[in-house]
Protein backbone atom coordinates (compact mmCIF):
# COMPACT_ATOMS: atom_id res chain seq x y z
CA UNK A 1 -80.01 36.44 61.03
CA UNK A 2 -77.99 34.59 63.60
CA UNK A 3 -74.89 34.77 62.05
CA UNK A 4 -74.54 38.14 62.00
CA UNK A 5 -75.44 38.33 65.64
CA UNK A 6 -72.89 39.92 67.64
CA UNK A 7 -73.19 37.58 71.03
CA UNK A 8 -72.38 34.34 68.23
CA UNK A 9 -70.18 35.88 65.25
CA UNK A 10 -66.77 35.30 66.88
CA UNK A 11 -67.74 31.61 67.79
CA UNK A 12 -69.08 31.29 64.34
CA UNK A 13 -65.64 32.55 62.97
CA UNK A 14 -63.71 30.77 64.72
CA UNK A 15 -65.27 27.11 63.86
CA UNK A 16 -65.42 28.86 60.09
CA UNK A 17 -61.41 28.85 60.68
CA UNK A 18 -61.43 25.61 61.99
CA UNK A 19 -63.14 24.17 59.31
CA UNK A 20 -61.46 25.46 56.97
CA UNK A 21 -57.71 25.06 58.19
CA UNK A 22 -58.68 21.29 58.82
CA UNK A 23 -60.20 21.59 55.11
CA UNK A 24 -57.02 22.52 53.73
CA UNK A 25 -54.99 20.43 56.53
CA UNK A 26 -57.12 17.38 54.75
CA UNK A 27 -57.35 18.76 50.89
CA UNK A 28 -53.51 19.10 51.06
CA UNK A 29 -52.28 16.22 52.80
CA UNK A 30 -54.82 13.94 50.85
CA UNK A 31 -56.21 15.50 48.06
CA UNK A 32 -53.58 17.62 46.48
CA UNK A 33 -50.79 15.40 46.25
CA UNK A 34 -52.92 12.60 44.63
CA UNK A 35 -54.46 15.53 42.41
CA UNK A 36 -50.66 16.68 41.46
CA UNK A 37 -49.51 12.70 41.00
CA UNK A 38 -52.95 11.97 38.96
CA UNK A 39 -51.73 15.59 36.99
CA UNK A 40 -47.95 14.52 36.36
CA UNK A 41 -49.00 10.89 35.31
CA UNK A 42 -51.55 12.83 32.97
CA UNK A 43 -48.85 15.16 31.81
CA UNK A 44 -46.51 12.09 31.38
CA UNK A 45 -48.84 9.71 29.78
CA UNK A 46 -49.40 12.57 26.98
CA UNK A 47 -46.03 13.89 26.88
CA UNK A 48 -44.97 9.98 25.87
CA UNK A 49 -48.47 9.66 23.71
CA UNK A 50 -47.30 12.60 21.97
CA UNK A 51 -43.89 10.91 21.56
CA UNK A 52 -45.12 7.69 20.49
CA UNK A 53 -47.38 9.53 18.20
CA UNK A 54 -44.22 11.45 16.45
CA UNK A 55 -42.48 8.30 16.01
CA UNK A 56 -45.23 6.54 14.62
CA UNK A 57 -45.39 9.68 12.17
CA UNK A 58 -42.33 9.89 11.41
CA UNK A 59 -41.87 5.72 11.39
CA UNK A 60 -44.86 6.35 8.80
CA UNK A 61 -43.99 8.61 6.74
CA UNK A 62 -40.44 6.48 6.47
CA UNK A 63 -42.44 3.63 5.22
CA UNK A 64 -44.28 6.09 3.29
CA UNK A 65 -40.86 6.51 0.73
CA UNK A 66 -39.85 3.13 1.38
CA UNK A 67 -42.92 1.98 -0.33
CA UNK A 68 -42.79 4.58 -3.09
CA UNK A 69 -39.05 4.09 -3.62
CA UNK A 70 -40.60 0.35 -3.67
CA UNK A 71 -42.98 1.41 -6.34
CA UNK A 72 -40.76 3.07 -8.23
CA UNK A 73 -38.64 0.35 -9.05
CA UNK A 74 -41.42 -1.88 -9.39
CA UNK A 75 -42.65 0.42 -12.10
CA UNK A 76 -38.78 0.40 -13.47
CA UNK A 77 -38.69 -2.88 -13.70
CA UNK A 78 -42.50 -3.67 -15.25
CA UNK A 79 -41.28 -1.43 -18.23
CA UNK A 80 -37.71 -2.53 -18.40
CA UNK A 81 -39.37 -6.50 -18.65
CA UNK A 82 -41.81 -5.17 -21.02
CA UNK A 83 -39.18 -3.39 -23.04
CA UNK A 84 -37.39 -6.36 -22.99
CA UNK A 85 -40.73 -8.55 -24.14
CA UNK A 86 -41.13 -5.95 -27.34
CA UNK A 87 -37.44 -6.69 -28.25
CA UNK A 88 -37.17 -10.42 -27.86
CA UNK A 89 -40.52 -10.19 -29.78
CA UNK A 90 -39.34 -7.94 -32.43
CA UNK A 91 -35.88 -10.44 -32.61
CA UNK A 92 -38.04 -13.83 -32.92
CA UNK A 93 -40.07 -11.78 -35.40
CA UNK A 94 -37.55 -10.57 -37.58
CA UNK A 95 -35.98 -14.57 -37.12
CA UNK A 96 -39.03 -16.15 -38.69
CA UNK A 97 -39.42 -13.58 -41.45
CA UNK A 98 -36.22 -14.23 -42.31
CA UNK A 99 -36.78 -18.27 -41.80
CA UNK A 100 -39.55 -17.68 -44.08
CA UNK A 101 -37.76 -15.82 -46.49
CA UNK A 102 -34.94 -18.80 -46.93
CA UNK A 103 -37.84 -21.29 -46.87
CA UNK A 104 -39.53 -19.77 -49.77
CA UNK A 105 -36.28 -18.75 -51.63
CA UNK A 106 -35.20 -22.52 -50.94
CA UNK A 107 -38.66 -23.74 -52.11
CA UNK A 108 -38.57 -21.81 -55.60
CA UNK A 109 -35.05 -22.35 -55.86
CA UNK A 110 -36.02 -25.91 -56.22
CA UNK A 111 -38.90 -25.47 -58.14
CA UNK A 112 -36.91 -24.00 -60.75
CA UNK A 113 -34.55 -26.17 -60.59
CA UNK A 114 -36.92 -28.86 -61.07
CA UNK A 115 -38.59 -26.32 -63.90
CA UNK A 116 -35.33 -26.16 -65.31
CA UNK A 117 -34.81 -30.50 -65.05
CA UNK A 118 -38.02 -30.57 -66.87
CA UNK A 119 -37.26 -28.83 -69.95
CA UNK A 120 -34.16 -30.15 -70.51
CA UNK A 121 -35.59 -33.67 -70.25
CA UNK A 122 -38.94 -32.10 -72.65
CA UNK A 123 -36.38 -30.63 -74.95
CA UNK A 124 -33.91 -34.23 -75.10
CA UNK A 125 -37.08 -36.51 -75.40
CA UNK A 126 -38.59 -34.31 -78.42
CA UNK A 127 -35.17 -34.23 -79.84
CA UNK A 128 -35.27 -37.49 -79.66
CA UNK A 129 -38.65 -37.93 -80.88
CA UNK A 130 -38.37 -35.41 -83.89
CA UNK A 131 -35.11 -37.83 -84.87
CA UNK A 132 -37.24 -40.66 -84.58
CA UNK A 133 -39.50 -39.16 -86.79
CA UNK A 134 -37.37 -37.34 -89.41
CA UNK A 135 -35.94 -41.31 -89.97
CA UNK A 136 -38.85 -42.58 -90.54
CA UNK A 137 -40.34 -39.80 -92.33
CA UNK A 138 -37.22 -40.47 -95.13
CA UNK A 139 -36.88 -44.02 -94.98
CA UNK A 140 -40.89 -43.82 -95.88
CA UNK A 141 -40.23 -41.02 -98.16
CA UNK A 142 -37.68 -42.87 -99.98
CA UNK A 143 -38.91 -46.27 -99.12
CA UNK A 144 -35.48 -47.87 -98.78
CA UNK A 145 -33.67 -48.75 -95.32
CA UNK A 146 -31.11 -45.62 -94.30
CA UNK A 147 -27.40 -46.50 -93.23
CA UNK A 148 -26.46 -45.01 -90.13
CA UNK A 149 -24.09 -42.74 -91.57
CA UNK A 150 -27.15 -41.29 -93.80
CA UNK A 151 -29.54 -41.03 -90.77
CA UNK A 152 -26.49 -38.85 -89.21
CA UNK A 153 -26.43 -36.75 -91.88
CA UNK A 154 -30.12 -36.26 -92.47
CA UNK A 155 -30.61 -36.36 -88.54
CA UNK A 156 -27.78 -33.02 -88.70
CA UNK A 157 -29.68 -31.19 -91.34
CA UNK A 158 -33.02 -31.68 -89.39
CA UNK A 159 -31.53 -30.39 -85.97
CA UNK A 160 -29.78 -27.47 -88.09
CA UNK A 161 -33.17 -26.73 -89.29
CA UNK A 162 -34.51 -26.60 -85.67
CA UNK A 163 -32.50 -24.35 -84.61
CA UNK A 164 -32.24 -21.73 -87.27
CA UNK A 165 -36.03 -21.46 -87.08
CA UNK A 166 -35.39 -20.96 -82.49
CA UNK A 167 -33.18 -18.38 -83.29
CA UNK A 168 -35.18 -16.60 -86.45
């Protein structure tokens, strides 16, 4: 091998010297600063990712209890409003029953009132009637015209009559 040949190994180690001082004369001139400024802009751009990405956590998980806190008093409210329904529903409720309850009171009120109106008119026009016919009954009976002094008294006996046999 030629390398290791004595007559060319210092020449060969020498240019192997060259080489590789202007290798590293190039690599860190050139090379390594743009490696170390790609490296820092690396480190940087995750360094603020990471950043960005705490914030937006943290932003998030802000949000997060807004939105439940949100919730929450959506919820509050839902039930207080439907709390609110059952009661005003329960009020108009117990308002009509008790509409309906003066209605109908008010409507058999009056229908024994009008009841009532009705047998007191029955009971004046049969009074009447049964007067009618207890005068003519006599006058036929006796077949002479009645004063009115005798129809009183004969009219006061029938009535008497009436009545004692109402209350017996």
């Amino acid at each position: 091998m030629p390398q290791f040949d004595s007559q060319f190994f210092p020449s060969t180690i020498f240019w192997s010297l060259v080489s590789f001082a202007l290798m590293l004369f190039i690599v860190g001139k050139y090379l390594y600063p743009s490696l170390i400024r790609i490296l820092d802009e690396r480190r940087t751009k995750v360094s603020s990712d990471m950043e960005a990405a705490r914030k937006s956590r943290e932003e998030a998980e802000k949000l997060l209890a807004e939105q439940h806190e949100l919730l929450e008093k959506a919820r509050a409210q839902a039930e207080n409003m439907i709390r609110q329904a059952e009661e005003m529903a329960r009020t108009l409720r117990e308002e009509r029953e008790k509409e309906i309850a003066q209605s109908v009171k008010a409507e058999l009120d009056k229908a024994a009132a009008q009841i009532a109106a009705d047998r007191e008119k029955m009971k004046s026009e049969l009074r009447t009637e049964t007067v009618t016919l207890v005068v003519r009954s006599l006058e036929t009976i006796l077949e002479e015209t009645l004063t009115d002094t005798q129809k009183v008294v004969y009219i006061n006996k029938a009535m008497k009559a009436i009545d004692e046999r109402k209350a017996g």
